[in-house]
N, C-alpha and C. Protein backbone atom coordinates (compact mmCIF):
# COMPACT_ATOMS: atom_id res chain seq x y z
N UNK A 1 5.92 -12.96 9.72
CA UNK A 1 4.56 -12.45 9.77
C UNK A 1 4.45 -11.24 8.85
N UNK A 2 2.97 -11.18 8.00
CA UNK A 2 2.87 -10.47 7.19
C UNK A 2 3.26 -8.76 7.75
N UNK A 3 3.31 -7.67 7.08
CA UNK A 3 2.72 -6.71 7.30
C UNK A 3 1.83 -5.86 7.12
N UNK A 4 1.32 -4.78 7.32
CA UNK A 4 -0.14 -3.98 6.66
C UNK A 4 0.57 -2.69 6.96
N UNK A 5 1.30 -2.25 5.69
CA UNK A 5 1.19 -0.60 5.40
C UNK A 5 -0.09 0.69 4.92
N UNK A 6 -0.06 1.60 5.93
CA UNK A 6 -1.34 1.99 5.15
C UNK A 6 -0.83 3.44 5.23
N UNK A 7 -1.11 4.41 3.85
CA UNK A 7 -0.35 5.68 3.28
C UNK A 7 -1.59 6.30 3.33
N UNK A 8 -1.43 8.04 4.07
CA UNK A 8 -2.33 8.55 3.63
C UNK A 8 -1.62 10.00 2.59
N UNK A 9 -2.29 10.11 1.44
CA UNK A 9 -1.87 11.14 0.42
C UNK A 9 -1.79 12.57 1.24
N UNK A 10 -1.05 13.24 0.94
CA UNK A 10 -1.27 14.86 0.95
C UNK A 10 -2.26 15.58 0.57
N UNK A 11 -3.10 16.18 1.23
CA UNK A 11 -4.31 17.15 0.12
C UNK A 11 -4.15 17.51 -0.72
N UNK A 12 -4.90 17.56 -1.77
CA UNK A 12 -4.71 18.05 -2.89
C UNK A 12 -3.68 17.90 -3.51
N UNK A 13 -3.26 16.73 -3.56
CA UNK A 13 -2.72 16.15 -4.70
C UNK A 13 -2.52 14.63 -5.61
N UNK A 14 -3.98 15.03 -5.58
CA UNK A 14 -4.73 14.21 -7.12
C UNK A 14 -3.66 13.96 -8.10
N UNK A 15 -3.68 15.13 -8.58
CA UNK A 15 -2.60 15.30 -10.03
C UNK A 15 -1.53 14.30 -9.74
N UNK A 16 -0.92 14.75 -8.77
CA UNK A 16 0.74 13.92 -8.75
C UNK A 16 0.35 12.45 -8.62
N UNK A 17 -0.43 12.15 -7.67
CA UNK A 17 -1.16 10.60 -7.81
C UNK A 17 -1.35 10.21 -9.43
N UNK A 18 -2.26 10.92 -9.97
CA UNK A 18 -2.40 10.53 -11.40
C UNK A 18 -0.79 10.29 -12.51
N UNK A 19 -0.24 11.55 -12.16
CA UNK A 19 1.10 11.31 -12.96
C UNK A 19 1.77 10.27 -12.78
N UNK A 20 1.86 9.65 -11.43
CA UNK A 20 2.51 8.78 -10.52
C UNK A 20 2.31 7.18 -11.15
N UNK A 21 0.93 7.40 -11.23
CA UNK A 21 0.08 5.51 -11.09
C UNK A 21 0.91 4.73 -12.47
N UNK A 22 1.21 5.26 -13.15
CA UNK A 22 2.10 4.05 -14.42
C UNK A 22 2.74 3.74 -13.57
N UNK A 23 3.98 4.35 -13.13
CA UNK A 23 5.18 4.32 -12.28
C UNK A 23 4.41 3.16 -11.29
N UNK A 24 4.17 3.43 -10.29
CA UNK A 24 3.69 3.25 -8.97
C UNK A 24 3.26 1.62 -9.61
N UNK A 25 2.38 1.37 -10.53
CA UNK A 25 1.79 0.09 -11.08
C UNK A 25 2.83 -1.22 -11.64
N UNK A 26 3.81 -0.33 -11.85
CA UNK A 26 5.16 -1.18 -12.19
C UNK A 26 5.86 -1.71 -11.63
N UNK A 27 5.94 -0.58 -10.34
CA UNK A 27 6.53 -1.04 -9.00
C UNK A 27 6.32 -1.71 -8.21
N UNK A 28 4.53 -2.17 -8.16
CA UNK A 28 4.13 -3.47 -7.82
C UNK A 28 4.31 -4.59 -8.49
N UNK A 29 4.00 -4.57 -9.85
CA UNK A 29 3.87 -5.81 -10.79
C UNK A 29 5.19 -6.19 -10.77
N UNK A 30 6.82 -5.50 -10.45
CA UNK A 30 7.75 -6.12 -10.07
C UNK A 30 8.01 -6.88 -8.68
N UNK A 31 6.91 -6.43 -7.78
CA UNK A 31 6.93 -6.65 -6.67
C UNK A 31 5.55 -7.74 -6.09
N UNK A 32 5.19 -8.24 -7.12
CA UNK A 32 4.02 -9.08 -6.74
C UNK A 32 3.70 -10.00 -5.87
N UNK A 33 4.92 -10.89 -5.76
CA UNK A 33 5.24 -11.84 -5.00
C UNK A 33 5.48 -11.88 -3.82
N UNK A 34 5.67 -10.49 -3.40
CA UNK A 34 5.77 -9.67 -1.97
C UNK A 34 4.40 -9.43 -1.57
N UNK A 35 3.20 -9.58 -2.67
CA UNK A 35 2.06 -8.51 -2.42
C UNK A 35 0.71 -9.49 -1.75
N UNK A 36 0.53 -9.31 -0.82
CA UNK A 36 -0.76 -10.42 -0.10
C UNK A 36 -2.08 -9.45 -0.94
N UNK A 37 -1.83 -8.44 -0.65
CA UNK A 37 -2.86 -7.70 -1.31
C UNK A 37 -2.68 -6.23 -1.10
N UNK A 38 -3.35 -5.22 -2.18
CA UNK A 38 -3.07 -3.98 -2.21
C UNK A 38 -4.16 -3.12 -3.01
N UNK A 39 -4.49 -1.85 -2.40
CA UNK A 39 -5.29 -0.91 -3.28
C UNK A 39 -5.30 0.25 -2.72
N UNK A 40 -6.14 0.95 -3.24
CA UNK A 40 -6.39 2.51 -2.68
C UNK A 40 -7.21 3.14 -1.97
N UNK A 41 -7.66 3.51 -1.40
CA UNK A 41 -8.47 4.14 -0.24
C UNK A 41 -8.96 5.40 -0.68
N UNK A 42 -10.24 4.86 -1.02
CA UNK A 42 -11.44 5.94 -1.69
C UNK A 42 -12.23 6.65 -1.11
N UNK A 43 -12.45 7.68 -1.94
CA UNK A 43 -13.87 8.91 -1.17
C UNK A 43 -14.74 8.04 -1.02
N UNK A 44 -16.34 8.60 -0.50
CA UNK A 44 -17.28 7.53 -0.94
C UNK A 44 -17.93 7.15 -1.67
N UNK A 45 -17.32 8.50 -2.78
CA UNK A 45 -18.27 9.08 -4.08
C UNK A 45 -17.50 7.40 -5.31
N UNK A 46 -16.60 6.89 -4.88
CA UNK A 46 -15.57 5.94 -5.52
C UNK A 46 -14.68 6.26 -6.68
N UNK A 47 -14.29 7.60 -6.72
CA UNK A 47 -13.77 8.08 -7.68
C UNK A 47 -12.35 9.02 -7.11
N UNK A 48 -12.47 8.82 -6.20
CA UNK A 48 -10.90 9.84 -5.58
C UNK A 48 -10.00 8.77 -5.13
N UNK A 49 -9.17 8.86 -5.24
CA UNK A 49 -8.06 8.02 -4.41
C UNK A 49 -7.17 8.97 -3.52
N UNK A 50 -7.10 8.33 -2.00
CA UNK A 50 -6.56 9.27 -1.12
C UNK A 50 -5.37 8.78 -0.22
N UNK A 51 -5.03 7.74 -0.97
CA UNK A 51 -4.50 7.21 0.22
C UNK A 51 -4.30 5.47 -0.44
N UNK A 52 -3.50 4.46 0.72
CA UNK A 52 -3.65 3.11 0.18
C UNK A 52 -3.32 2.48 1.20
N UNK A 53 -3.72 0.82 0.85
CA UNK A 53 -3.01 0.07 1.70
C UNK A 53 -2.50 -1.13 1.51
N UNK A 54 -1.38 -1.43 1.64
CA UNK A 54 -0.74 -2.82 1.33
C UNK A 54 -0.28 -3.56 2.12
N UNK A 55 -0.76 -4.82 1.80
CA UNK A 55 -0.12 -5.92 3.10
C UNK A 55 0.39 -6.63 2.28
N UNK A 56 2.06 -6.51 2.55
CA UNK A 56 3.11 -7.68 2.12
C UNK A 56 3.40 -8.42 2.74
N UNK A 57 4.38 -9.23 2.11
CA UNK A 57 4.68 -10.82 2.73
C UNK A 57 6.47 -10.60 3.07
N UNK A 58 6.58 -9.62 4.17
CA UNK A 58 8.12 -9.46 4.28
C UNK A 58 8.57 -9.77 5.92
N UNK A 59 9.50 -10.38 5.81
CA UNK A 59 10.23 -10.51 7.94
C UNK A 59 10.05 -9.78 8.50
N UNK A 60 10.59 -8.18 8.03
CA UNK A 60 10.65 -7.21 9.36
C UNK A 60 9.85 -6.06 8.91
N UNK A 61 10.28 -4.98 10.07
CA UNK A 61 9.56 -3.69 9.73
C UNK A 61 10.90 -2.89 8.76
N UNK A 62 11.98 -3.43 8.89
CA UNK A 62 13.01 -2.56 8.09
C UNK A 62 12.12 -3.04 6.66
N UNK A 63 12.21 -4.21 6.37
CA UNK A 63 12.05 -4.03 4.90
C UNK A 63 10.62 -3.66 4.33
N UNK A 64 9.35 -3.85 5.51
CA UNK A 64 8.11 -3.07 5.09
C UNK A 64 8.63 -1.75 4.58
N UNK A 65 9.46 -1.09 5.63
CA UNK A 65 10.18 0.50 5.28
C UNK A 65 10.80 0.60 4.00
N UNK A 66 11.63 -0.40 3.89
CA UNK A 66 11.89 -0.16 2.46
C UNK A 66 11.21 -0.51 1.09
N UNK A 67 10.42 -1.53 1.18
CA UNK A 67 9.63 -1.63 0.54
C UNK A 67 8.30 -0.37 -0.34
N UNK A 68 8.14 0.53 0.81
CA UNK A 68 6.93 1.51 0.84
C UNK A 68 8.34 2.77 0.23
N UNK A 69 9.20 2.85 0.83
CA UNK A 69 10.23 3.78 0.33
C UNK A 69 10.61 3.69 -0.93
N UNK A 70 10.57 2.52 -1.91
CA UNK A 70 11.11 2.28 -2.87
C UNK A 70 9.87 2.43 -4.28
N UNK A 71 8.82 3.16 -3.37
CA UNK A 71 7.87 2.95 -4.05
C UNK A 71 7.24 4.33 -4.81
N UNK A 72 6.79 4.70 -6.19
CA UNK A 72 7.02 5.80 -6.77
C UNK A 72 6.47 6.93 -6.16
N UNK A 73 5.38 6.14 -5.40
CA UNK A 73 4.18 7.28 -4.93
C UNK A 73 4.88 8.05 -3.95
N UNK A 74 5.68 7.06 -3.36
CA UNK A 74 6.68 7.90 -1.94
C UNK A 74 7.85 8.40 -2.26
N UNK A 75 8.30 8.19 -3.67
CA UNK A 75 9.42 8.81 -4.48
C UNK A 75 8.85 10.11 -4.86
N UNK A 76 7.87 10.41 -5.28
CA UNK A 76 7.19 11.65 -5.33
C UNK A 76 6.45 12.11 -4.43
N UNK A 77 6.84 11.74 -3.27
CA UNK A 77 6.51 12.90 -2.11
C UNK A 77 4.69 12.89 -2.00
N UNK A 78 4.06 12.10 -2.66
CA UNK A 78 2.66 11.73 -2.62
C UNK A 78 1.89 11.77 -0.40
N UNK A 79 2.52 11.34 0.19
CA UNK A 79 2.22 10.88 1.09
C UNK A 79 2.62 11.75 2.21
N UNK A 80 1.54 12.13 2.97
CA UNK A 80 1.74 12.81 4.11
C UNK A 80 1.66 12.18 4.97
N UNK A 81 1.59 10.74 5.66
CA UNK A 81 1.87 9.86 6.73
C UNK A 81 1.54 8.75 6.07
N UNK A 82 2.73 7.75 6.74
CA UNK A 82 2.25 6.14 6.63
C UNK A 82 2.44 5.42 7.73
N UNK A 83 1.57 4.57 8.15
CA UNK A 83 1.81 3.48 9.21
C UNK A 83 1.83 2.04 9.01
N UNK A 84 2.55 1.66 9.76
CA UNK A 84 3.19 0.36 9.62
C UNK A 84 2.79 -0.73 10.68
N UNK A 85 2.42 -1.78 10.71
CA UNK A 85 2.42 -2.63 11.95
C UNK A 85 2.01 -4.10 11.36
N UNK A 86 2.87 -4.71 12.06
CA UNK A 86 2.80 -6.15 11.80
C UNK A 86 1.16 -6.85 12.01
N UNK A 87 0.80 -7.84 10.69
CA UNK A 87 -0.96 -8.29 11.02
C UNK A 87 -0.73 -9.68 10.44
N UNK A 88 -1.66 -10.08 11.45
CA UNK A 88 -2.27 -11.57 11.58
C UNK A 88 -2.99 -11.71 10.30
N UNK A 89 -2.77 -12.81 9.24
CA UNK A 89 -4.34 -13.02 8.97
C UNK A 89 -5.17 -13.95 9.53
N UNK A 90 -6.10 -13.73 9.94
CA UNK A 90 -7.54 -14.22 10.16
C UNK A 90 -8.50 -15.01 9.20
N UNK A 91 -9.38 -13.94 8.72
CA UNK A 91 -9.78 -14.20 7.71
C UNK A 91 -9.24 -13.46 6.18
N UNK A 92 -9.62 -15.00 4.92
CA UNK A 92 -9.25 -14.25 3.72
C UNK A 92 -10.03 -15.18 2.53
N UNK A 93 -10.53 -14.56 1.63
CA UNK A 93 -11.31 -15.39 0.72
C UNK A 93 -12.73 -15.50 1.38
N UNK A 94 -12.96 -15.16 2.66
CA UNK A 94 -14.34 -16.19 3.10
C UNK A 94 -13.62 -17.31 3.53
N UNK A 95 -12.48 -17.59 4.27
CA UNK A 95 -11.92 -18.72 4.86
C UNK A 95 -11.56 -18.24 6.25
N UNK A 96 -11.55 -18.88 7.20
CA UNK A 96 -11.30 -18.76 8.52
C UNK A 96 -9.80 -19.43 8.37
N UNK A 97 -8.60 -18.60 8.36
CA UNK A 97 -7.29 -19.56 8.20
C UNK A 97 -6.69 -19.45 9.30
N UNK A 98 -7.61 -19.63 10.92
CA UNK A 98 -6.72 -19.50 11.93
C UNK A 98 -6.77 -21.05 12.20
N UNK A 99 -7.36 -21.84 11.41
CA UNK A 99 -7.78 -23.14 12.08
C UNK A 99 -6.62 -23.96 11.35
């Protein structure tokens, strides 16, 4: 069963996010095949990024952990909490895929 990691950034720090995102973008695109889906968690203004969330396609919670650990944004100390918990999908596309 999938998981849903969701990171929230440290205040005020935009910058290191910005320095980060090549890095961080690489580290997915090596990791794609793991990736059900992923993005960032915006002001409402749609121009800040504060945070993210990714739901991979991994067995346990060890390797969600390592997965999010191996990752640049959390290599640079970007993140002041993340949570973890195993999720159903339901819906996706506009498809009901419990049926």
């Amino acid at each position: 069963m999938p998981f849903l990691i969701e990171t929230y950034d440290k205040p005020g720090h935009e910058a290191l996010r910005l320095d980060t995102r090549d890095a961080h973008l690489t580290y997915l695109d090596h990791h794609v095949g793991q990736l059900i889906a992923c993005g960032a968690k915006l002001t409402d203004d749609g121009k800040t990024a504060h945070g993210g969330i990714y739901l991979v396609a991994v067995e346990s919670r060890s390797e969600a952990e390592a997965f999010i650990e191996a990752d640049p944004f959390y290599r640079a100390g970007l993140f002041e909490r993340i949570e973890i918990c195993r999720w159903r999908k339901a819906y996706l596309d506009g498809r009901n895929t419990l049926t």
